[in-house]
N, C-alpha and C. Protein backbone atom coordinates (compact mmCIF):
# COMPACT_ATOMS: atom_id res chain seq x y z
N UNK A 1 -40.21 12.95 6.45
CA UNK A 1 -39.22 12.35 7.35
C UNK A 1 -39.35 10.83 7.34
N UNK A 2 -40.76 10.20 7.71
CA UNK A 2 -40.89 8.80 7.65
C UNK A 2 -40.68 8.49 6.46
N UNK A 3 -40.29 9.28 5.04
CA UNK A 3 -39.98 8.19 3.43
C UNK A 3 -38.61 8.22 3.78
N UNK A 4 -37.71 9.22 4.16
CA UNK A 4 -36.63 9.75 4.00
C UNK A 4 -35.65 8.06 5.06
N UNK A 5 -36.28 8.02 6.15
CA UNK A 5 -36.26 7.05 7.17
C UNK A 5 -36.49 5.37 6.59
N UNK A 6 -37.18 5.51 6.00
CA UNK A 6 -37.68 3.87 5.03
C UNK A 6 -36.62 4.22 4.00
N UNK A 7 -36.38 4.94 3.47
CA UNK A 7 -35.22 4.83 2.44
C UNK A 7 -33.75 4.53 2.35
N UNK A 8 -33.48 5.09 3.80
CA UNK A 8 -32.14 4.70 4.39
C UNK A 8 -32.42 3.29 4.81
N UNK A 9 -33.19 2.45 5.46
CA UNK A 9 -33.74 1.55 5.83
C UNK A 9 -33.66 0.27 4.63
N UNK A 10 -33.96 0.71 3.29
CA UNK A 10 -33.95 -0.05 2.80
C UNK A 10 -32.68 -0.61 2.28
N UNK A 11 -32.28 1.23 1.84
CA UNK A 11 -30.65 0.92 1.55
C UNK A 11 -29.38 -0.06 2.21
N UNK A 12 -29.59 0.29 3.60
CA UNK A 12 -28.82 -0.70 4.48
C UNK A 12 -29.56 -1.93 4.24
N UNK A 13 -30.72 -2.56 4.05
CA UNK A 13 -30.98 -3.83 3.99
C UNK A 13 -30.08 -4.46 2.73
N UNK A 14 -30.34 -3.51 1.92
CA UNK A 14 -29.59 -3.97 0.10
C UNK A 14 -28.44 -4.20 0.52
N UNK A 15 -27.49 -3.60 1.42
CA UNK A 15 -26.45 -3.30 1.33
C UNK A 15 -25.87 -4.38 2.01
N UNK A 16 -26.65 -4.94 3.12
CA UNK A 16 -26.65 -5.89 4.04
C UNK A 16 -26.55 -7.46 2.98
N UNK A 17 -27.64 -7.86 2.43
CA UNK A 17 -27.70 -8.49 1.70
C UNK A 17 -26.81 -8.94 0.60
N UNK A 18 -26.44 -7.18 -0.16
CA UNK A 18 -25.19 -7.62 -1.00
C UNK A 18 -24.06 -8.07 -0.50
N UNK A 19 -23.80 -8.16 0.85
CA UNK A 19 -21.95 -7.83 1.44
C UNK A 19 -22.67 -9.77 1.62
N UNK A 20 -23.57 -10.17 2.18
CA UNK A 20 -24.26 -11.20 2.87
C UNK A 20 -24.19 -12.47 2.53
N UNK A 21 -24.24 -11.92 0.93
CA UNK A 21 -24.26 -12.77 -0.12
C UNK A 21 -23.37 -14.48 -0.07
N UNK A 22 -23.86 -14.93 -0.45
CA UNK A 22 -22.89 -16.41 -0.74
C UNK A 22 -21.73 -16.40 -1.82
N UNK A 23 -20.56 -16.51 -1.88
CA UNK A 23 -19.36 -16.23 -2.94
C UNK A 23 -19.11 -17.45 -3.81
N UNK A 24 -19.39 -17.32 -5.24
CA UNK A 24 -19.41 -18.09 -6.40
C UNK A 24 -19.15 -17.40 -7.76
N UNK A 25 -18.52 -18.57 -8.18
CA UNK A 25 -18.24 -18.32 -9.55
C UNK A 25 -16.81 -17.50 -9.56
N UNK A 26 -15.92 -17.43 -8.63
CA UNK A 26 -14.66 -16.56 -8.13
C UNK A 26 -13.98 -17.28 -8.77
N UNK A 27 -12.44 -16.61 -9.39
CA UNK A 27 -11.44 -17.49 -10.00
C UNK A 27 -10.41 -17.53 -9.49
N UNK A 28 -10.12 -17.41 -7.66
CA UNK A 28 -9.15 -18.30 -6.73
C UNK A 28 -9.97 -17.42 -6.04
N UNK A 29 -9.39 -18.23 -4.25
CA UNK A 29 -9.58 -17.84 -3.36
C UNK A 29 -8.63 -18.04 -2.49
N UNK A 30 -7.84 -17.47 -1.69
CA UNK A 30 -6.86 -17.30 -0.77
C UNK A 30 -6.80 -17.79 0.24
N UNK A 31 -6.24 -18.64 0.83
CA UNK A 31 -6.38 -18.83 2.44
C UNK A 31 -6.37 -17.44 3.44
N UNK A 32 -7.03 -17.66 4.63
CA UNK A 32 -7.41 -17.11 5.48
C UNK A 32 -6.07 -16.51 5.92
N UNK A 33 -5.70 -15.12 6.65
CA UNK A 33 -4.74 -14.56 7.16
C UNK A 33 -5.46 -13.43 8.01
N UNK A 34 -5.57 -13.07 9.02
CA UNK A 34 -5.96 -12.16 9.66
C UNK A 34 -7.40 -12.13 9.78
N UNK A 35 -7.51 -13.10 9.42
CA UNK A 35 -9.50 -13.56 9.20
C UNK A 35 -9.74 -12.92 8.11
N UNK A 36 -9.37 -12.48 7.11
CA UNK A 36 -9.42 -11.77 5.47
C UNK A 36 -9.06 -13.45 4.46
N UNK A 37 -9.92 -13.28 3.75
CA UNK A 37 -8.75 -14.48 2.55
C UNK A 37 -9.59 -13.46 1.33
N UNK A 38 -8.29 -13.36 0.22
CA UNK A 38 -8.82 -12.63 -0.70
C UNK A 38 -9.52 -13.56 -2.03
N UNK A 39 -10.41 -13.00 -2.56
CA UNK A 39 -10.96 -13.71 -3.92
C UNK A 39 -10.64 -12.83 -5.05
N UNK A 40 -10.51 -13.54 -6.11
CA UNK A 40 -10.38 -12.78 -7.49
C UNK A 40 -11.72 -13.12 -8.43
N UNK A 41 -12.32 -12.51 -8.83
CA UNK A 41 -13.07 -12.60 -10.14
C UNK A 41 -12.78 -11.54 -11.16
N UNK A 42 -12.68 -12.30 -12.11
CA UNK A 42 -11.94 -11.36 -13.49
C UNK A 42 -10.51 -10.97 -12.87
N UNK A 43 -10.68 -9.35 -13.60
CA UNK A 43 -9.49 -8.83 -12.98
C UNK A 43 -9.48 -8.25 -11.43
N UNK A 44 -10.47 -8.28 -10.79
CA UNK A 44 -10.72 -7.94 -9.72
C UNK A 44 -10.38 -8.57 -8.43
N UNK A 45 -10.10 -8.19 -7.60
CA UNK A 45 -9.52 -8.79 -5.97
C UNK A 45 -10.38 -8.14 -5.30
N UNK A 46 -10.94 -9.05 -4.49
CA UNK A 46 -12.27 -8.48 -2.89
C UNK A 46 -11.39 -9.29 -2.16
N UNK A 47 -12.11 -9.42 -0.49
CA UNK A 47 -11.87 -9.93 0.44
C UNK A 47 -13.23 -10.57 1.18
N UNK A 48 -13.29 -11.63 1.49
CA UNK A 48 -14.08 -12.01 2.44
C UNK A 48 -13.64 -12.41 4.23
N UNK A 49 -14.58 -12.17 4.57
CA UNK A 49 -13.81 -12.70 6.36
C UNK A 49 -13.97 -13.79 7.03
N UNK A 50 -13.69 -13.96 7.88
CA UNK A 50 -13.79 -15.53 8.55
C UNK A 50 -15.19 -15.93 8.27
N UNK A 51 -16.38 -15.44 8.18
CA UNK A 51 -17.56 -15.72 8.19
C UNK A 51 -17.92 -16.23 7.01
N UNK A 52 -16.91 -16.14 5.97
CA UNK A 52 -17.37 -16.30 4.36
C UNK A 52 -18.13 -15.07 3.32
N UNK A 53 -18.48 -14.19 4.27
CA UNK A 53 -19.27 -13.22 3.81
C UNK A 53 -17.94 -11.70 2.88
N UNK A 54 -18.64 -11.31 2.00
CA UNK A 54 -17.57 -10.55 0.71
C UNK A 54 -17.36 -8.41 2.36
N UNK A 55 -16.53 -9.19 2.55
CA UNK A 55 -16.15 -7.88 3.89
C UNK A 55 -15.52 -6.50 2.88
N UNK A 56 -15.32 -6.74 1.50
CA UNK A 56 -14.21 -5.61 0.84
C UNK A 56 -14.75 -6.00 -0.50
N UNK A 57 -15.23 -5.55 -1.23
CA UNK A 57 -16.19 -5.50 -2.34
C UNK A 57 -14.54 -5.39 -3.54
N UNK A 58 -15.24 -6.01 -4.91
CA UNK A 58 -14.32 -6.23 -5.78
C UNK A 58 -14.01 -5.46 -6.69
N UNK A 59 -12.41 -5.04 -6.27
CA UNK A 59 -12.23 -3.79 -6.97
C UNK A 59 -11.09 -4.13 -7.34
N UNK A 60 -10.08 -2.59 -8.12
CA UNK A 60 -8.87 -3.17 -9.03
C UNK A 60 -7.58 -2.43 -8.60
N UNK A 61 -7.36 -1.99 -8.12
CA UNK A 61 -6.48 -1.40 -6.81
C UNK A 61 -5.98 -1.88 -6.04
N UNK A 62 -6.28 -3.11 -5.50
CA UNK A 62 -5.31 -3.62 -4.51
C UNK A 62 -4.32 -4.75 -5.05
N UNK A 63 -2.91 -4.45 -4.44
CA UNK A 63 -1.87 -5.27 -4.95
C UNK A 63 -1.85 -6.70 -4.45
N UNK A 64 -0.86 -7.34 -5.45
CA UNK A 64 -1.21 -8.80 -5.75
C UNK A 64 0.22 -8.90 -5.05
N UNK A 65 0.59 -9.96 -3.47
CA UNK A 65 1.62 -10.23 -2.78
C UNK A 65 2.08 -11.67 -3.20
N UNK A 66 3.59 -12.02 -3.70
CA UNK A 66 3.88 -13.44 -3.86
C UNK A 66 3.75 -14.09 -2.23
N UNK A 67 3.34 -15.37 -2.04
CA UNK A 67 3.45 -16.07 -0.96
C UNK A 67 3.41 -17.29 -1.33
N UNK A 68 3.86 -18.11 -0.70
CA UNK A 68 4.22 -19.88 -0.50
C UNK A 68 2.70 -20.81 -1.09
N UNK A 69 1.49 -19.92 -1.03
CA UNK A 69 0.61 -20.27 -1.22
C UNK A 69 -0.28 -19.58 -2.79
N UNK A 70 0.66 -18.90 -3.51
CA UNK A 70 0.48 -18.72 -4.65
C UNK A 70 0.41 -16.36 -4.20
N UNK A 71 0.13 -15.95 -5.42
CA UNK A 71 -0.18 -14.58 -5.27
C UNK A 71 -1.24 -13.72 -5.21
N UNK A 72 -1.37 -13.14 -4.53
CA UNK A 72 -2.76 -12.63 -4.43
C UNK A 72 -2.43 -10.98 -3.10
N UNK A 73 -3.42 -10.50 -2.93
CA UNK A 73 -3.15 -9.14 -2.00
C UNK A 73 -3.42 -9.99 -0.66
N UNK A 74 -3.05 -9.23 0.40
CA UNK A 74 -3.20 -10.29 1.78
C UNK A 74 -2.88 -8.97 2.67
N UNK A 75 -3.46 -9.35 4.04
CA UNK A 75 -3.97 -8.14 4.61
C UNK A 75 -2.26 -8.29 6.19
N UNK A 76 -1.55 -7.37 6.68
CA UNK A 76 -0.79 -7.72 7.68
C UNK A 76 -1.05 -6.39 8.53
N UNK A 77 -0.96 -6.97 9.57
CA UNK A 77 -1.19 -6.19 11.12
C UNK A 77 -2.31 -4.60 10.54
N UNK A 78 -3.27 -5.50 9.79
CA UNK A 78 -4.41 -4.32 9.11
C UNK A 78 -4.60 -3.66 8.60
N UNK A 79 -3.49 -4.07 7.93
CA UNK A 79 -3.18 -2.76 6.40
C UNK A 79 -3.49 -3.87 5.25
N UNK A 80 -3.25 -3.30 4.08
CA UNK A 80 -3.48 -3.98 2.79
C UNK A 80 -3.24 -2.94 1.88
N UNK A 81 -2.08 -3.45 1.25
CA UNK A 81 -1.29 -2.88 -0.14
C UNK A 81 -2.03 -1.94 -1.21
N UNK A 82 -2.71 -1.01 -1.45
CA UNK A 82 -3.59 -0.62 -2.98
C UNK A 82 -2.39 0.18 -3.86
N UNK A 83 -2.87 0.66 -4.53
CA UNK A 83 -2.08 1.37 -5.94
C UNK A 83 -2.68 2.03 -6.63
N UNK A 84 -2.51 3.31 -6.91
CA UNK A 84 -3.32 4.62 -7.98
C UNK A 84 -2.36 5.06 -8.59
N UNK A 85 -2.66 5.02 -10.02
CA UNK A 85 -1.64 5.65 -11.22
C UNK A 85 -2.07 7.19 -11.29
N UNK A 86 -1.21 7.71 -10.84
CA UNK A 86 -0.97 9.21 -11.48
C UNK A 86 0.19 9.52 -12.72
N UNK A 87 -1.02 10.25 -13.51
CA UNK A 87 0.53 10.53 -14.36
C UNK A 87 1.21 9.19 -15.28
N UNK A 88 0.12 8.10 -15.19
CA UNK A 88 1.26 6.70 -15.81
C UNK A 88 2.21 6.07 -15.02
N UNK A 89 2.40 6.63 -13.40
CA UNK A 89 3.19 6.35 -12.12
C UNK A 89 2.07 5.55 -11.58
N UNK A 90 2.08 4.67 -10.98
CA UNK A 90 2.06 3.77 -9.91
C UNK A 90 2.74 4.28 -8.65
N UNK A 91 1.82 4.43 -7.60
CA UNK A 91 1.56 4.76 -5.93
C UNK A 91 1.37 4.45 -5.22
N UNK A 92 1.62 3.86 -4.12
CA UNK A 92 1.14 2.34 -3.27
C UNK A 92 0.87 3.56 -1.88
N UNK A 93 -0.14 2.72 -1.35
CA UNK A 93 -0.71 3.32 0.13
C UNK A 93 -1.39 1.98 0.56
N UNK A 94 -1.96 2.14 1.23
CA UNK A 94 -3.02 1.20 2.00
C UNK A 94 -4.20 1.43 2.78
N UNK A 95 -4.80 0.24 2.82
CA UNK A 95 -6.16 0.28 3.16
C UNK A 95 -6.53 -0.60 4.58
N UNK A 96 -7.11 -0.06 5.14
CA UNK A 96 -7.73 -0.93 6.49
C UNK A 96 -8.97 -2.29 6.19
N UNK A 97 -9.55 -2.99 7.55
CA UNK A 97 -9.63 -4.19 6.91
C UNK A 97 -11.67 -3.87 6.48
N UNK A 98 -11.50 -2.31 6.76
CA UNK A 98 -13.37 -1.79 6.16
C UNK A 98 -13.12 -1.51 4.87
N UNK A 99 -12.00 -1.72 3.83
CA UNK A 99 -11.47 -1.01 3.07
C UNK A 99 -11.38 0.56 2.81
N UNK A 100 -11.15 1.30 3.80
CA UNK A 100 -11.18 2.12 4.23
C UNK A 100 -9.57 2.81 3.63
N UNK A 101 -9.17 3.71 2.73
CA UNK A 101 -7.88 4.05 2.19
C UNK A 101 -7.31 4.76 3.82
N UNK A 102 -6.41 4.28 4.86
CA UNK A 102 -6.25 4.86 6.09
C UNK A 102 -4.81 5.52 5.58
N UNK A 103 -3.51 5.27 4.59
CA UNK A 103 -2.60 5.79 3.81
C UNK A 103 -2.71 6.04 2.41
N UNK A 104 -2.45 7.22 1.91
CA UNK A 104 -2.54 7.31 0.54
C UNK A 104 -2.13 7.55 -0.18
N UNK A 105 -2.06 6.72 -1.77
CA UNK A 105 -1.38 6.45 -1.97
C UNK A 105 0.16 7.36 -2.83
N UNK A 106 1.23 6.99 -2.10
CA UNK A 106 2.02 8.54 -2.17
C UNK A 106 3.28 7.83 -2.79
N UNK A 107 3.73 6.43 -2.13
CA UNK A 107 5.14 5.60 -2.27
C UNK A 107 5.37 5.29 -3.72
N UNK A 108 6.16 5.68 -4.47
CA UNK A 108 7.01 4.90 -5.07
C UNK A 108 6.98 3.38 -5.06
N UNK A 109 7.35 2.87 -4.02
CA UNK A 109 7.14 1.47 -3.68
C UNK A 109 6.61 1.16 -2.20
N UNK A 110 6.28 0.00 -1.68
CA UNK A 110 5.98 -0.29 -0.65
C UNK A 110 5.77 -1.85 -0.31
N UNK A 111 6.21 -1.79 0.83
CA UNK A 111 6.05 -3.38 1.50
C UNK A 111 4.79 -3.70 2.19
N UNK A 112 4.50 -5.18 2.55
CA UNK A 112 3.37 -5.45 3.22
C UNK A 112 4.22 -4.95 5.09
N UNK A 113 3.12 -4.60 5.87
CA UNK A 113 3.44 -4.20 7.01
C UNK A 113 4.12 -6.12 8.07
N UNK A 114 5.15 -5.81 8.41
CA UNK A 114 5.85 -6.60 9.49
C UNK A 114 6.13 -6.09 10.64
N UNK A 115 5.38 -6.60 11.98
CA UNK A 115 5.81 -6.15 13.37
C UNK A 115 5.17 -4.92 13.72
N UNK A 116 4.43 -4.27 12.59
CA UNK A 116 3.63 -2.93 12.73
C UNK A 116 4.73 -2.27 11.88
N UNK A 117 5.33 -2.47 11.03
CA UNK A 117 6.26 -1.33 10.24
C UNK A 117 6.33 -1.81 8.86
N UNK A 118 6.50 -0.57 8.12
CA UNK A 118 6.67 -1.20 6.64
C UNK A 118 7.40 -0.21 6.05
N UNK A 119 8.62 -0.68 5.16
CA UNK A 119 9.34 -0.02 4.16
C UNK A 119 8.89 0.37 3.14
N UNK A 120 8.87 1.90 2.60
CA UNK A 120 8.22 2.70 1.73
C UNK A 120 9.46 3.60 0.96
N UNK A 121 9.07 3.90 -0.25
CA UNK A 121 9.73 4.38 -1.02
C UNK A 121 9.18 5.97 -1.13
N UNK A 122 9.62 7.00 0.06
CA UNK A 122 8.99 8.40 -0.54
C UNK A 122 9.86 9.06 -1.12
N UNK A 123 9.07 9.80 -2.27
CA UNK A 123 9.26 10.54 -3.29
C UNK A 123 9.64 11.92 -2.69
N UNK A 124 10.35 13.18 -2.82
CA UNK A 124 10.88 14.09 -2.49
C UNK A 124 11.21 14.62 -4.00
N UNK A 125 10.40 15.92 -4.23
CA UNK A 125 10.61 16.85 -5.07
C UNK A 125 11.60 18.23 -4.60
N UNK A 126 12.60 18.65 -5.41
CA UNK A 126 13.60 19.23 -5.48
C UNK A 126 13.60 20.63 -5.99
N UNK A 127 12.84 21.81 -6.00
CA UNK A 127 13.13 23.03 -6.70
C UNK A 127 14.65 23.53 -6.98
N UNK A 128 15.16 23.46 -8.22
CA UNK A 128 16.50 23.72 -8.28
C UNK A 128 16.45 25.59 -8.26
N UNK A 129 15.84 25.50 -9.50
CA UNK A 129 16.02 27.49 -9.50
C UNK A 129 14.53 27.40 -10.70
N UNK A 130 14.52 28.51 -10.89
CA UNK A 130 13.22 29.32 -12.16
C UNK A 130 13.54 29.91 -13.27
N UNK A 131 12.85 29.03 -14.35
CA UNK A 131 12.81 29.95 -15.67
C UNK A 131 11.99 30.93 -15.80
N UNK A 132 12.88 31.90 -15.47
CA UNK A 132 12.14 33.15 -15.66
C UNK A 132 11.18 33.11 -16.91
N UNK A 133 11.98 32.70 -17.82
CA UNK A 133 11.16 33.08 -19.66
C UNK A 133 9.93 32.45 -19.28
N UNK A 134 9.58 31.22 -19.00
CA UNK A 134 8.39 30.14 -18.79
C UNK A 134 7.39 30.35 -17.33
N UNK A 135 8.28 31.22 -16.69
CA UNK A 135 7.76 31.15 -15.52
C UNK A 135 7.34 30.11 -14.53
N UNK A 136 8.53 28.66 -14.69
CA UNK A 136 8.52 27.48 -14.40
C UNK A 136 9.22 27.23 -13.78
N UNK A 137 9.06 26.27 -12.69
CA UNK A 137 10.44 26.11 -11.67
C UNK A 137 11.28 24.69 -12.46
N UNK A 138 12.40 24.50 -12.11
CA UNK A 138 13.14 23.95 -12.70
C UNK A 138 13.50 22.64 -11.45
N UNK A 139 13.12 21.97 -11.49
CA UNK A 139 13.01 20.72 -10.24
C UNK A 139 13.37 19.19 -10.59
N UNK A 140 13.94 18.39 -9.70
CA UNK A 140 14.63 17.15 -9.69
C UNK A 140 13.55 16.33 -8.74
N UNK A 141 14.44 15.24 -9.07
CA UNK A 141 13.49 14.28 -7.83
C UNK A 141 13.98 13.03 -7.42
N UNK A 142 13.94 13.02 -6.09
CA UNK A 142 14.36 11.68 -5.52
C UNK A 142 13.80 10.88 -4.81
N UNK A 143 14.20 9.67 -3.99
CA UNK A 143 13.92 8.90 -2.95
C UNK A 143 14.82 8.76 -2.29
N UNK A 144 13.55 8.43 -1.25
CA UNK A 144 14.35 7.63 0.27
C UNK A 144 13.72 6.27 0.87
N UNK A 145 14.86 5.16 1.19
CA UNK A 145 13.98 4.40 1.66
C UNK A 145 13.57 4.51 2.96
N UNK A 146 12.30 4.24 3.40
CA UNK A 146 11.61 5.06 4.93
C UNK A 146 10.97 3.95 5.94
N UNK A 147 11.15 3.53 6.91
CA UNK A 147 9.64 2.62 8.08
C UNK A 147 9.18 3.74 8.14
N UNK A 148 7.89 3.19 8.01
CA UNK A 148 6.51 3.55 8.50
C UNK A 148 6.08 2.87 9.51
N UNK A 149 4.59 3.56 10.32
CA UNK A 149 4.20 2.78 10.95
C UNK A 149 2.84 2.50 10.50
N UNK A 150 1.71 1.70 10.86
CA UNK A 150 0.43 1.17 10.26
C UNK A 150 -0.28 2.69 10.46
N UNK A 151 0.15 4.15 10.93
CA UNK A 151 -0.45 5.08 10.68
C UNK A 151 0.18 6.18 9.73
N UNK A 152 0.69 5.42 9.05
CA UNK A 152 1.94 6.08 8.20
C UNK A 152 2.79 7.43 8.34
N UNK A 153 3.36 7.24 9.66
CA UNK A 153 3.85 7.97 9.64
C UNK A 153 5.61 7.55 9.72
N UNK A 154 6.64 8.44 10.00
CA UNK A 154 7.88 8.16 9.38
C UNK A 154 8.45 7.65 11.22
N UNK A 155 9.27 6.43 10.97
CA UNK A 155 9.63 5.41 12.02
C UNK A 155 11.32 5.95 12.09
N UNK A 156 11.67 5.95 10.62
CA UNK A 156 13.32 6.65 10.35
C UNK A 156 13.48 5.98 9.19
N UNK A 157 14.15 7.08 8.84
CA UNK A 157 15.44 6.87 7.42
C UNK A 157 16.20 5.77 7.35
N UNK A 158 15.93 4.66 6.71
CA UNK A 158 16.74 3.71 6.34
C UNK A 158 18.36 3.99 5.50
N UNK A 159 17.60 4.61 4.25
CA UNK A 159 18.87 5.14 3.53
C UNK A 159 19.06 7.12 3.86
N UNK A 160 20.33 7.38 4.05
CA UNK A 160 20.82 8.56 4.09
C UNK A 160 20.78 9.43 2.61
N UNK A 161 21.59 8.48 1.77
CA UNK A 161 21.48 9.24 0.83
C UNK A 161 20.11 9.06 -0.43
N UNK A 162 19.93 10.23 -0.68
CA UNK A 162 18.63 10.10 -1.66
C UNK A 162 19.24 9.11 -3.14
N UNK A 163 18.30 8.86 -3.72
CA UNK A 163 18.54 8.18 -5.13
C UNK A 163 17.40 8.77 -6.24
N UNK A 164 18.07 9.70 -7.19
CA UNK A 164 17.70 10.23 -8.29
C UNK A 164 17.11 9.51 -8.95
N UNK A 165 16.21 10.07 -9.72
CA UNK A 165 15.23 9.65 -10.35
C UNK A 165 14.59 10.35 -11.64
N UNK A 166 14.51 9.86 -12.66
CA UNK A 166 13.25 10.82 -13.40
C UNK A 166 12.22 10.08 -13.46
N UNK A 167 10.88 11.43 -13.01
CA UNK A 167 9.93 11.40 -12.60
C UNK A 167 9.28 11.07 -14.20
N UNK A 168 8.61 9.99 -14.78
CA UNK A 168 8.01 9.81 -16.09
C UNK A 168 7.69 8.44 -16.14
N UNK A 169 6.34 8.26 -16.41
CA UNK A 169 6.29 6.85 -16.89
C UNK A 169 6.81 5.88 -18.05
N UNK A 170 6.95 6.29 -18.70
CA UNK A 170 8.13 5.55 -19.39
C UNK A 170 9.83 5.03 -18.48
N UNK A 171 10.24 6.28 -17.40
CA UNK A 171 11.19 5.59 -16.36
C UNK A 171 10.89 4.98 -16.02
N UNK A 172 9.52 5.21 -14.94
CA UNK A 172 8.88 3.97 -14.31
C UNK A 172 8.22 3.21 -14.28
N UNK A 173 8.21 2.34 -15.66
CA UNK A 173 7.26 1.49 -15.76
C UNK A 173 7.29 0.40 -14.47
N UNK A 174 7.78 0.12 -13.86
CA UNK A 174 8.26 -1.17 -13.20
C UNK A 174 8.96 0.45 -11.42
N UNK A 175 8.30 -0.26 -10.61
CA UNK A 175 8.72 0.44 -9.46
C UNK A 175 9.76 0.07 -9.47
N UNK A 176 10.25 1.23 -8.42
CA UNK A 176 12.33 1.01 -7.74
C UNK A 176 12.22 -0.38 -6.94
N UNK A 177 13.14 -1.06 -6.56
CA UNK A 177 13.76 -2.06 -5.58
C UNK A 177 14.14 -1.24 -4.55
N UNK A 178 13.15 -2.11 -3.49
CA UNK A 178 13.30 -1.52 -2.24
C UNK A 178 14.64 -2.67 -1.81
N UNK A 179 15.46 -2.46 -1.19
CA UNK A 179 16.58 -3.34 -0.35
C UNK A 179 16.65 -3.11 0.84
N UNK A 180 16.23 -2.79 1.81
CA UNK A 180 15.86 -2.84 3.13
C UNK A 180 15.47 -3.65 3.28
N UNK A 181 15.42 -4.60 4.51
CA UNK A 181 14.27 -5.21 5.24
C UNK A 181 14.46 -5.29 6.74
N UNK A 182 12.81 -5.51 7.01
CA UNK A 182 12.43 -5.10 8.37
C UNK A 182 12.78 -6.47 8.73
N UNK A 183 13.29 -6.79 10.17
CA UNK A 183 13.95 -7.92 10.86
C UNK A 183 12.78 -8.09 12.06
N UNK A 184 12.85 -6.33 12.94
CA UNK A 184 11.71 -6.18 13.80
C UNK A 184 11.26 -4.76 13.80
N UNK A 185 10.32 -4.89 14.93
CA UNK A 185 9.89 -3.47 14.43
C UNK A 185 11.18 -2.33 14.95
N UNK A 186 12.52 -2.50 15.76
CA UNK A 186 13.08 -2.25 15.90
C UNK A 186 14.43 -2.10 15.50
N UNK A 187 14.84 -3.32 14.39
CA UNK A 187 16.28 -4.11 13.60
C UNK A 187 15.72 -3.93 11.84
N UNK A 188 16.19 -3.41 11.10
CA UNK A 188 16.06 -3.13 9.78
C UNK A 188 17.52 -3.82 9.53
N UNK A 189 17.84 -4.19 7.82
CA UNK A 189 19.02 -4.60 7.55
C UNK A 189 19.06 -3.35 6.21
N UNK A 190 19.88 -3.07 6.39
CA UNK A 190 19.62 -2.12 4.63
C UNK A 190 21.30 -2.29 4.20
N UNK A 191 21.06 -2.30 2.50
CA UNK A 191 22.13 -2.80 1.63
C UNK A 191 23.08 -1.30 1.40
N UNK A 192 23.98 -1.67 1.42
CA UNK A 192 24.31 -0.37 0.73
C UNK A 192 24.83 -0.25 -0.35
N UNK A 193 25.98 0.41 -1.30
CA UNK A 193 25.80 0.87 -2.97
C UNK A 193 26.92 -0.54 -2.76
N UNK A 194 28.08 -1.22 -2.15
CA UNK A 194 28.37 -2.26 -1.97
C UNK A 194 27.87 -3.65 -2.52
N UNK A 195 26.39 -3.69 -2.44
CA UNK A 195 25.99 -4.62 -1.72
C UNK A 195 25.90 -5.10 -0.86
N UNK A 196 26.77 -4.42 0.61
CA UNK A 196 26.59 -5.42 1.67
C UNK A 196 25.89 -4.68 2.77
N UNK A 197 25.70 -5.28 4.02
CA UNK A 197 24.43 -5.14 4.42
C UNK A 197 25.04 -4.35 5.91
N UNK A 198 24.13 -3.89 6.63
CA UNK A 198 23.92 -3.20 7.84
C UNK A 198 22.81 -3.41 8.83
N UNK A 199 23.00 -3.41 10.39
CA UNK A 199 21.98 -3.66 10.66
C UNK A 199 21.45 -2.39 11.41
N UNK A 200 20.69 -1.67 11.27
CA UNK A 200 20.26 -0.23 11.40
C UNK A 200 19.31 -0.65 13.02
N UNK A 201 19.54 -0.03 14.36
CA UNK A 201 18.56 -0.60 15.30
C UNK A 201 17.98 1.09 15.97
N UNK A 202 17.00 0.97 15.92
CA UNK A 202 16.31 2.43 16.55
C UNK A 202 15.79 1.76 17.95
N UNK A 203 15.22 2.92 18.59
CA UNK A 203 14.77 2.92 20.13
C UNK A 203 13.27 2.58 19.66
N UNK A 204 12.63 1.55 20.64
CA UNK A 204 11.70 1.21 20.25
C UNK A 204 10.65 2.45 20.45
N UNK A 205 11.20 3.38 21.64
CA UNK A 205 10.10 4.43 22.01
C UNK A 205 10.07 5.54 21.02
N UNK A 206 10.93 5.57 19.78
CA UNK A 206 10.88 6.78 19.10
C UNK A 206 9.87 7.46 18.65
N UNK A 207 9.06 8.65 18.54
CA UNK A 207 8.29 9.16 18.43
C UNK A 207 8.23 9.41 16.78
């Protein structure tokens, strides 16, 4: 029991030490946003926190956001953008500020969170009918554009109608265009096949 006890003991010291560390040799560093500023070394993006200390260890998953202050991943109302290829598809979810995956990753596309809400691109698979001979179902696939909330769950349907898709990486090299945007956490604007715009307003109490 007492090695078992010194061993955990030590581990958290290492662990302490590594996060503890002083940050050098990084090839940008981000201004501060939410007390997060992100660093890159190599191909990699971490985060450090107001303290200077590495709070989100350097990994290759989290997405790179354009801003006024150049591009990099950036953390809003405590989420933070990541991405897992399935299949040669690209999947966006997010992560909390322990890097902790708290959504996963499921979207098509996705926005950084505004006002506590964020526009997501979910995917919806279609069973049409079955080949008997193959014993295979015969299925389509679409989207919808969706708010979320920072617990990802569904806020409402932006767009009504779905938008077809084939499911293949070679379609999707490059995610869909989301055209929504969040105004508040209550006022969305979404485009329609027009081009022109709408302003979509839900009850703030919706469940």
């Amino acid at each position: 029991m007492k090695r078992s006890n010194f061993l955990i003991l030590i581990t958290v010291l290492f662990t302490t030490v590594l996060f503890s560390q002083n940050i050098t040799n990084v090839d940008f560093i981000s201004p501060m946003n939410e007390e997060m500023a992100a660093v890159k070394k190599g191909n990699q993006w971490g985060f450090i926190n107001s303290e200077g200390n590495l709070a989100i260890n350097f990994r290759d998953d989290l997405v790179v956001s354009k801003t006024a202050d150049g591009s990099y991943p950036i953390f809003k109302n405590g989420r933070s953008l990541i991405t897992q290829k399935k299949d040669g598809i690209n999947y966006y979810g997010y992560i909390d500020r322990s890097g902790k995956t708290v959504i996963e990753p499921q979207y098509l596309n996705a926005t950084n969170f505004i006002d506590d809400v964020a526009i997501v691109l979910v995917l919806r698979r279609n069973e049409l009918s079955k080949n008997i001979a193959l014993n295979k179902a015969v299925v389509n696939y679409d989207y919808f554009e969706v708010a979320i909330n920072s617990d990802g769950e569904v806020v409402t349907y932006l767009t009504q109608e779905p938008v077809h898709i084939t499911l293949s990486a070679e379609k999707l090299r490059k995610p869909p265009v989301i055209y929504s945007k969040v105004i508040s956490n209550t006022l969305y604007a979404v485009m329609n096949a027009q081009k022109k715009w709408s302003v979509v307003k839900i009850d703030a109490n919706t469940d």
